[in-house]
N, C-alpha and C. Protein backbone atom coordinates (compact mmCIF):
# COMPACT_ATOMS: atom_id res chain seq x y z
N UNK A 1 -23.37 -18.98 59.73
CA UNK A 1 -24.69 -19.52 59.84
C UNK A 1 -25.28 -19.76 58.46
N UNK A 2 -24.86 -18.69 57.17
CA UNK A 2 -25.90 -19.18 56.53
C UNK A 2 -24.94 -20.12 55.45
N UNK A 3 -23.99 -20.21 56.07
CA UNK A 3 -22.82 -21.08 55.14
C UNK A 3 -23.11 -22.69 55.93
N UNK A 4 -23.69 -22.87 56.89
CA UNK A 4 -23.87 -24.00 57.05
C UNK A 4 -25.40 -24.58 56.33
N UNK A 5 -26.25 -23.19 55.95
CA UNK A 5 -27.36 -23.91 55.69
C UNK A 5 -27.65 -23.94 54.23
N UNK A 6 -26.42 -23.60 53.44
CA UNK A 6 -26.58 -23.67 51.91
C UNK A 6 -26.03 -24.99 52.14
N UNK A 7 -25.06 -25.81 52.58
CA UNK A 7 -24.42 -27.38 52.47
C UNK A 7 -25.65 -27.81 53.15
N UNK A 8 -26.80 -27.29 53.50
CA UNK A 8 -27.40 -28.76 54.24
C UNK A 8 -28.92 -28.60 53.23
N UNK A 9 -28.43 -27.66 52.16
CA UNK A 9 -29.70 -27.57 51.41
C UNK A 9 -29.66 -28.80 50.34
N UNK A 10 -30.33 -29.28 49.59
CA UNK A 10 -30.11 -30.24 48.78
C UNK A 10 -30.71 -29.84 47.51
N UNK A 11 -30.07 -29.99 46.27
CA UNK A 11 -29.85 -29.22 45.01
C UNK A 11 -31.08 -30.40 44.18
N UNK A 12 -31.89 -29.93 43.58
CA UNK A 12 -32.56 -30.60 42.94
C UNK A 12 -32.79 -31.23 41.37
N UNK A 13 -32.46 -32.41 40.61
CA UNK A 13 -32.43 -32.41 39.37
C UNK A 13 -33.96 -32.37 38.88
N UNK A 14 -34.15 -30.94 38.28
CA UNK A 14 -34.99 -30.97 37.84
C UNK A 14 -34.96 -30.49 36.51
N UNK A 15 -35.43 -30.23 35.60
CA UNK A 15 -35.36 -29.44 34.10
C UNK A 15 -35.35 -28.12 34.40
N UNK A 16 -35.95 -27.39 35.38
CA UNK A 16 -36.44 -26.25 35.69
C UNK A 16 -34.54 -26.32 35.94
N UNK A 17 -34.47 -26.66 36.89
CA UNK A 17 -32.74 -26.44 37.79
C UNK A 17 -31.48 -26.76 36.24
N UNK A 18 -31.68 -27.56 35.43
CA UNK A 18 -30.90 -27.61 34.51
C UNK A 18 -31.06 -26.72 33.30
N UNK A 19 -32.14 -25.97 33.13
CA UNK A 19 -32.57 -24.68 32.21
C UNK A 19 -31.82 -23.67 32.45
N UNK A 20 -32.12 -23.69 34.42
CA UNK A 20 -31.31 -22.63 34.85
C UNK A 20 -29.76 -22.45 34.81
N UNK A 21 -29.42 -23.27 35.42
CA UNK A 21 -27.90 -23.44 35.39
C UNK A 21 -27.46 -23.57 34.20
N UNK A 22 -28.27 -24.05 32.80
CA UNK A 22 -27.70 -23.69 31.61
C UNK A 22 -27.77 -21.86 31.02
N UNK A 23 -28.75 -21.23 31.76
CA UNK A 23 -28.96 -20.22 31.25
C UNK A 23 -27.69 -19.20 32.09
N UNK A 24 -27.47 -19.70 33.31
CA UNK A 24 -26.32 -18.85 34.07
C UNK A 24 -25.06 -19.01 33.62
N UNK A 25 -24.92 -20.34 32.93
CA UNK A 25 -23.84 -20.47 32.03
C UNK A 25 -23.47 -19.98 30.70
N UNK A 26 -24.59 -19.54 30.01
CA UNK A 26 -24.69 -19.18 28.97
C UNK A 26 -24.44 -16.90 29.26
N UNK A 27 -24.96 -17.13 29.84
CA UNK A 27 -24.86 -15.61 30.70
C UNK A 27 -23.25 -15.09 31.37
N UNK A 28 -23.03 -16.14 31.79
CA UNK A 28 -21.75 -15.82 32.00
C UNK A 28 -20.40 -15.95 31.01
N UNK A 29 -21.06 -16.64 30.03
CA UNK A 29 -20.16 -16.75 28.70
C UNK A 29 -20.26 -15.24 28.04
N UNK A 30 -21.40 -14.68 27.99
CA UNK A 30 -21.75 -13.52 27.35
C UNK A 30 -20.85 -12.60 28.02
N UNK A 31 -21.67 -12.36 29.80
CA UNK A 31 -20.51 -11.57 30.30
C UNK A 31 -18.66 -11.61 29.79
N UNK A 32 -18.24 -12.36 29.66
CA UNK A 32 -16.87 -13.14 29.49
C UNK A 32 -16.76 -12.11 28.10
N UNK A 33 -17.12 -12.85 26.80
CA UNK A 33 -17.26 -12.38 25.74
C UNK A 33 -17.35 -10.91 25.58
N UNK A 34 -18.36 -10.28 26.33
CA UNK A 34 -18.22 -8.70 26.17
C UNK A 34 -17.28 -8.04 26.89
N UNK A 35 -16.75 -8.41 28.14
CA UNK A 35 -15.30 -8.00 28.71
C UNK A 35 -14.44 -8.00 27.66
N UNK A 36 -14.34 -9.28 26.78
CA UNK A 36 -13.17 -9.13 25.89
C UNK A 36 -13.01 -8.46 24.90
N UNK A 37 -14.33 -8.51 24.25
CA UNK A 37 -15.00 -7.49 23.17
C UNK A 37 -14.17 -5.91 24.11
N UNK A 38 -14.87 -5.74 24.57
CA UNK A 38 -14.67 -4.15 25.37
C UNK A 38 -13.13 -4.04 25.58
N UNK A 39 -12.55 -5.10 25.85
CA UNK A 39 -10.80 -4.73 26.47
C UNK A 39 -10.22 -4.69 24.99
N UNK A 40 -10.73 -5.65 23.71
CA UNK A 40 -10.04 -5.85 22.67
C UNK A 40 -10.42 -3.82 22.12
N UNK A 41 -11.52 -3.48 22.36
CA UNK A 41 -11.91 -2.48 21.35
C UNK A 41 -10.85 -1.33 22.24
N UNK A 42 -11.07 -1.35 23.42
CA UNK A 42 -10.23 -0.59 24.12
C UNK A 42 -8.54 -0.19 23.94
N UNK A 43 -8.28 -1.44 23.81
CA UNK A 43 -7.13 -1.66 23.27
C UNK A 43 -6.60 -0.89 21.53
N UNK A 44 -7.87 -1.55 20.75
CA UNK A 44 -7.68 -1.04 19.66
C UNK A 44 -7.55 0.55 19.51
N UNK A 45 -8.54 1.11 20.22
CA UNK A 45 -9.13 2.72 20.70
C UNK A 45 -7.25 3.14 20.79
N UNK A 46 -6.89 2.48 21.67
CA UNK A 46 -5.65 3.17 22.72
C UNK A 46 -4.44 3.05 21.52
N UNK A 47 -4.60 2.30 20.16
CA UNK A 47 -3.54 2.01 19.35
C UNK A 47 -3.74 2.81 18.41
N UNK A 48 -4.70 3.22 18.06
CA UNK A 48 -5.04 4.12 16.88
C UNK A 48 -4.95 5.36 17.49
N UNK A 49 -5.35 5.76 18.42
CA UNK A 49 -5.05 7.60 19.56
C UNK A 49 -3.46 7.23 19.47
N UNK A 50 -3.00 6.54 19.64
CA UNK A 50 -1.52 6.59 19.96
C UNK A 50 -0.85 7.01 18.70
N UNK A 51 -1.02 6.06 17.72
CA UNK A 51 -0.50 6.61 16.39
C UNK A 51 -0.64 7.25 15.75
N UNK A 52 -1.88 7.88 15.77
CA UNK A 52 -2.67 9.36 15.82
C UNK A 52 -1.64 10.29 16.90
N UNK A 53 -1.74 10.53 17.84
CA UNK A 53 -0.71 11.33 18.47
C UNK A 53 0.35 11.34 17.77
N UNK A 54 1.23 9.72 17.65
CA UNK A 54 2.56 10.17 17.23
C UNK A 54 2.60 10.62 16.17
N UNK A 55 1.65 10.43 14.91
CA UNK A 55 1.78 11.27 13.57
C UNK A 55 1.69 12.84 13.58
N UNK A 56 0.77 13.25 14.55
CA UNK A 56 0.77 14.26 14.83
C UNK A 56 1.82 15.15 15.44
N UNK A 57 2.93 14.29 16.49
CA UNK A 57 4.14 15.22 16.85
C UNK A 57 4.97 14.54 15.48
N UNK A 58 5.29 13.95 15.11
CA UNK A 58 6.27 14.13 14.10
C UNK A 58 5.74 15.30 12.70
N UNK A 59 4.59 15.19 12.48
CA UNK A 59 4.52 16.44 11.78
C UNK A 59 4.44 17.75 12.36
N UNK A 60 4.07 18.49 13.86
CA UNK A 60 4.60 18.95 14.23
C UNK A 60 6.01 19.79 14.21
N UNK A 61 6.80 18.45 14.16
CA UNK A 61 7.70 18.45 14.21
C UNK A 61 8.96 18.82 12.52
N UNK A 62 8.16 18.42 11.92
CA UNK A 62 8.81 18.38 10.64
C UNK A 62 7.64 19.83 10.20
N UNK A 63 6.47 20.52 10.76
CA UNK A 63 6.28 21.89 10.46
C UNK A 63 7.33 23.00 11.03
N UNK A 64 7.56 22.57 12.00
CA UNK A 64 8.35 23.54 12.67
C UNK A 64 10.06 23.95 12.22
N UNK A 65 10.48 22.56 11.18
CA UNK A 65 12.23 22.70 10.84
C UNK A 65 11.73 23.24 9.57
N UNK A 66 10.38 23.28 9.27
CA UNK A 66 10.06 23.38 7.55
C UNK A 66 9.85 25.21 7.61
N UNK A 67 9.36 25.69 8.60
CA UNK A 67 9.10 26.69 8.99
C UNK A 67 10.68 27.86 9.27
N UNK A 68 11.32 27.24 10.38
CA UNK A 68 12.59 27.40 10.49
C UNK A 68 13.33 27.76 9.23
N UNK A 69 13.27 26.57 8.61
CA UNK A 69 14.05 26.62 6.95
C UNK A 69 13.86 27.67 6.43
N UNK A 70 12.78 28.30 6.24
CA UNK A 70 11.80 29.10 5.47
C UNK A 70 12.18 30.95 6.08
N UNK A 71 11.88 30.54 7.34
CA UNK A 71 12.90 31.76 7.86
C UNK A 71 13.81 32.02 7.51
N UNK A 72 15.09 31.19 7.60
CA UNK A 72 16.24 31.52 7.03
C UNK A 72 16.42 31.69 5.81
N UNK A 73 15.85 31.07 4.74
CA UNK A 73 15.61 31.39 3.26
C UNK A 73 15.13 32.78 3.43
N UNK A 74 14.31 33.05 3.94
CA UNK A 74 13.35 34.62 4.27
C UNK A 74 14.96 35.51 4.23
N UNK A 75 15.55 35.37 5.13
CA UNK A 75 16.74 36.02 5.33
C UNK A 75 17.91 36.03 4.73
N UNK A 76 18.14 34.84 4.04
CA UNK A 76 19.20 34.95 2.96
C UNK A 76 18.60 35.99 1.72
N UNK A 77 17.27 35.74 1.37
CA UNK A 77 16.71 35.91 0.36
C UNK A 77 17.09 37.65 0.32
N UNK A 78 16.34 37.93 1.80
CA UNK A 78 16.42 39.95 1.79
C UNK A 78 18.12 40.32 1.64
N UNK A 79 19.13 39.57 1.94
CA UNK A 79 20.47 39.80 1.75
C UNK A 79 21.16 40.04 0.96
N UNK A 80 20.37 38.93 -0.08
CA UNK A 80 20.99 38.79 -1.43
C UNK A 80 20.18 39.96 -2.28
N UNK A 81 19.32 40.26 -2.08
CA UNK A 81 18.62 41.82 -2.44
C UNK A 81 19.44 42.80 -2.51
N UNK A 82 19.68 43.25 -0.98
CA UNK A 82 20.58 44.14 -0.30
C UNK A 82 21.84 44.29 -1.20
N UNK A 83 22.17 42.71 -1.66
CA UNK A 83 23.48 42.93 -2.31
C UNK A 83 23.08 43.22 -4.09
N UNK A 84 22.23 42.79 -4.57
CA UNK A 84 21.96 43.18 -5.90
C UNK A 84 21.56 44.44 -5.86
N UNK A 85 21.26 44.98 -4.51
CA UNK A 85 20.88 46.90 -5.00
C UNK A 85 22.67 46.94 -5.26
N UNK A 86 23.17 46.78 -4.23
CA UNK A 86 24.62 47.16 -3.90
C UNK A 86 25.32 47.09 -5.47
N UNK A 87 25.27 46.25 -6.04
CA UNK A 87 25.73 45.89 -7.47
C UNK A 87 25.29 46.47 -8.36
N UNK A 88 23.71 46.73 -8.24
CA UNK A 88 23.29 47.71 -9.14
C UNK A 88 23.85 48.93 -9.36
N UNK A 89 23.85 48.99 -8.21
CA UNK A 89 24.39 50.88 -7.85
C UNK A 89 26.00 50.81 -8.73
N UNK A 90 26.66 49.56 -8.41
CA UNK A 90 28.05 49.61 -8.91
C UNK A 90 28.46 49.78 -10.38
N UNK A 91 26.94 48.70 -11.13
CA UNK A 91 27.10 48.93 -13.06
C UNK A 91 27.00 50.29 -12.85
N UNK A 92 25.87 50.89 -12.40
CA UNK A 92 25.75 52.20 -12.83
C UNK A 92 26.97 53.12 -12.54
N UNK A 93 27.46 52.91 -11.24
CA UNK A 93 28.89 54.09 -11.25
C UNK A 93 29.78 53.35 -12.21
N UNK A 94 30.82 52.23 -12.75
CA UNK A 94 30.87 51.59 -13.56
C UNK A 94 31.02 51.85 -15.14
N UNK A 95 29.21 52.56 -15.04
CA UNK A 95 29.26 52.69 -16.63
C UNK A 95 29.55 54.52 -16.79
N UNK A 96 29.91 54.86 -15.74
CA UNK A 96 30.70 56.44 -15.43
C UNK A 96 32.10 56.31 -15.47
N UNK A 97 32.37 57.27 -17.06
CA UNK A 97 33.86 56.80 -17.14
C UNK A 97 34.45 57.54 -16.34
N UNK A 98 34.12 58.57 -15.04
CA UNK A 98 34.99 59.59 -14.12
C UNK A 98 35.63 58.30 -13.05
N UNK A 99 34.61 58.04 -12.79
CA UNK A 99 34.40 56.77 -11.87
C UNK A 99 35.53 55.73 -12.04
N UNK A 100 35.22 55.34 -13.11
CA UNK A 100 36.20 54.57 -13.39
C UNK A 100 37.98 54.87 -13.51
N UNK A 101 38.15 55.89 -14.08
CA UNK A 101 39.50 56.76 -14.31
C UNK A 101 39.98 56.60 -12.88
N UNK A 102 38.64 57.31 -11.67
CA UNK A 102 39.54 57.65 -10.42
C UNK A 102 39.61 56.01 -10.06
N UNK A 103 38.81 54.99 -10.30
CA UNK A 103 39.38 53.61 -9.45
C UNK A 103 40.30 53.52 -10.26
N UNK A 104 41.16 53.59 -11.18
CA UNK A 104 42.32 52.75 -12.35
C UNK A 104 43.43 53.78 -11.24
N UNK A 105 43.30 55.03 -11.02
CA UNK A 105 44.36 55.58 -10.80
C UNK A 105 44.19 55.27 -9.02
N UNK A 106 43.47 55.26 -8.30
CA UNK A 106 43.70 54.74 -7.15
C UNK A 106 44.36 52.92 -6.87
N UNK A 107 43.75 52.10 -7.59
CA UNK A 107 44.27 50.96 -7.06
C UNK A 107 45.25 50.41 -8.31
N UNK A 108 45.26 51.30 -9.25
CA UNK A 108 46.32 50.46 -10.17
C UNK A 108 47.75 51.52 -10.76
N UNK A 109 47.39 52.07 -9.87
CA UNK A 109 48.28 53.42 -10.37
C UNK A 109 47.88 54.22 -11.76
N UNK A 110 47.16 54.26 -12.08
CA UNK A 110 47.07 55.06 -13.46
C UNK A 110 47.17 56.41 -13.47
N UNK A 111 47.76 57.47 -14.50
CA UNK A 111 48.06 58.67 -14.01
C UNK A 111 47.53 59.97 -15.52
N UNK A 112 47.72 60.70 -14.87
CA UNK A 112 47.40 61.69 -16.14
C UNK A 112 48.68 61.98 -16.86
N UNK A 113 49.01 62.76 -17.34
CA UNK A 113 49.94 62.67 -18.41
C UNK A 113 50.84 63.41 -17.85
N UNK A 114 52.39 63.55 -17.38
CA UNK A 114 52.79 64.06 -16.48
C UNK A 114 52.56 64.25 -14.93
N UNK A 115 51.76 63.43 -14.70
CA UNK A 115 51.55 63.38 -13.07
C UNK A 115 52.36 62.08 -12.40
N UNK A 116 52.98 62.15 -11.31
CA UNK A 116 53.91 61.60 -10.60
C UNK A 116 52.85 61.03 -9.55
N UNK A 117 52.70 59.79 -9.17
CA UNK A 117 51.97 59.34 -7.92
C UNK A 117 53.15 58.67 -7.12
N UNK A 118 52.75 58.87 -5.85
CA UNK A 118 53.61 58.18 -4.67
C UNK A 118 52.70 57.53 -3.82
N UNK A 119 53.39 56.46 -3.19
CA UNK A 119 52.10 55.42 -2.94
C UNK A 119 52.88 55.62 -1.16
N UNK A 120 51.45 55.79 -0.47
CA UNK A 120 51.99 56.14 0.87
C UNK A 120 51.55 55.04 2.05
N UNK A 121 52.52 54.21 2.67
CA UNK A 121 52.05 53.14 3.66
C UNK A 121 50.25 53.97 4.01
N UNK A 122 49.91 53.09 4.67
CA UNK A 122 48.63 53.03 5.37
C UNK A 122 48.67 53.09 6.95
N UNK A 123 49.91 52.44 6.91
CA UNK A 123 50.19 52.06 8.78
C UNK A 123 51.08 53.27 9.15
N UNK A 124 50.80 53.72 10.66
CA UNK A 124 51.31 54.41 11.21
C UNK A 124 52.80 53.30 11.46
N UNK A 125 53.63 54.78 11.42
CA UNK A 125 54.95 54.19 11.78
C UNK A 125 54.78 54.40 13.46
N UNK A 126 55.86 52.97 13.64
CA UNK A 126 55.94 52.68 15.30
C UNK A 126 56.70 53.52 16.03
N UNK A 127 57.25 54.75 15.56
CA UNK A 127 58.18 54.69 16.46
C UNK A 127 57.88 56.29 17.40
């Protein structure tokens, strides 16, 4: 019904009617324009959070192997300690000539003056 009575209405040229229809045109250009405005900024919004995120997991990511690393340095580091006490301790027995006498005569045979050494397997015999 009321679709038959907008076709039987008759549209008028008037200035008033061409003001208007210029101003609904002009209005709807705006509308148009700020959709795009808004989708372009949106867009932009969604590209910069994004690369923002991804900078953020790759450093993440490169804290966490940097961290890792650092651990294990942590742990080589206390080892190699462990072993410079170990060495320390060794100059000092080392610079003990008893010390020394008994390693020459244990692993190289060295002997006192008239003493006979016999060198005795380690392994049990098989039989």
């Amino acid at each position: 019904m009321a679709k038959g009575q907008s076709e039987s209405v008759a549209r008028l040229d008037s200035t008033y009617m061409k003001h208007y229809d210029a101003y609904l045109d002009r209005h709807q250009r705006k509308k148009k324009r700020l959709i795009r405005r808004l989708v372009m900024f949106a867009l932009l919004v969604a590209v910069v959070s994004g690369s923002m995120v991804m900078y953020h997991m790759k450093q993440q990511a490169l804290y966490s192997e940097k961290h890792e690393q650092y651990e294990q340095l942590q742990q080589q580091m206390s080892a190699l300690k462990e072993e410079e006490k170990g060495l320390e301790q060794e100059i000092e027995l080392l610079n003990d000539e008893e010390y020394v006498l008994q390693i020459a005569r244990t692993n190289y045979f060295f002997s006192k003056e008239g003493e006979i050494i016999f060198k005795m397997p380690n392994e049990d015999p098989s039989y």
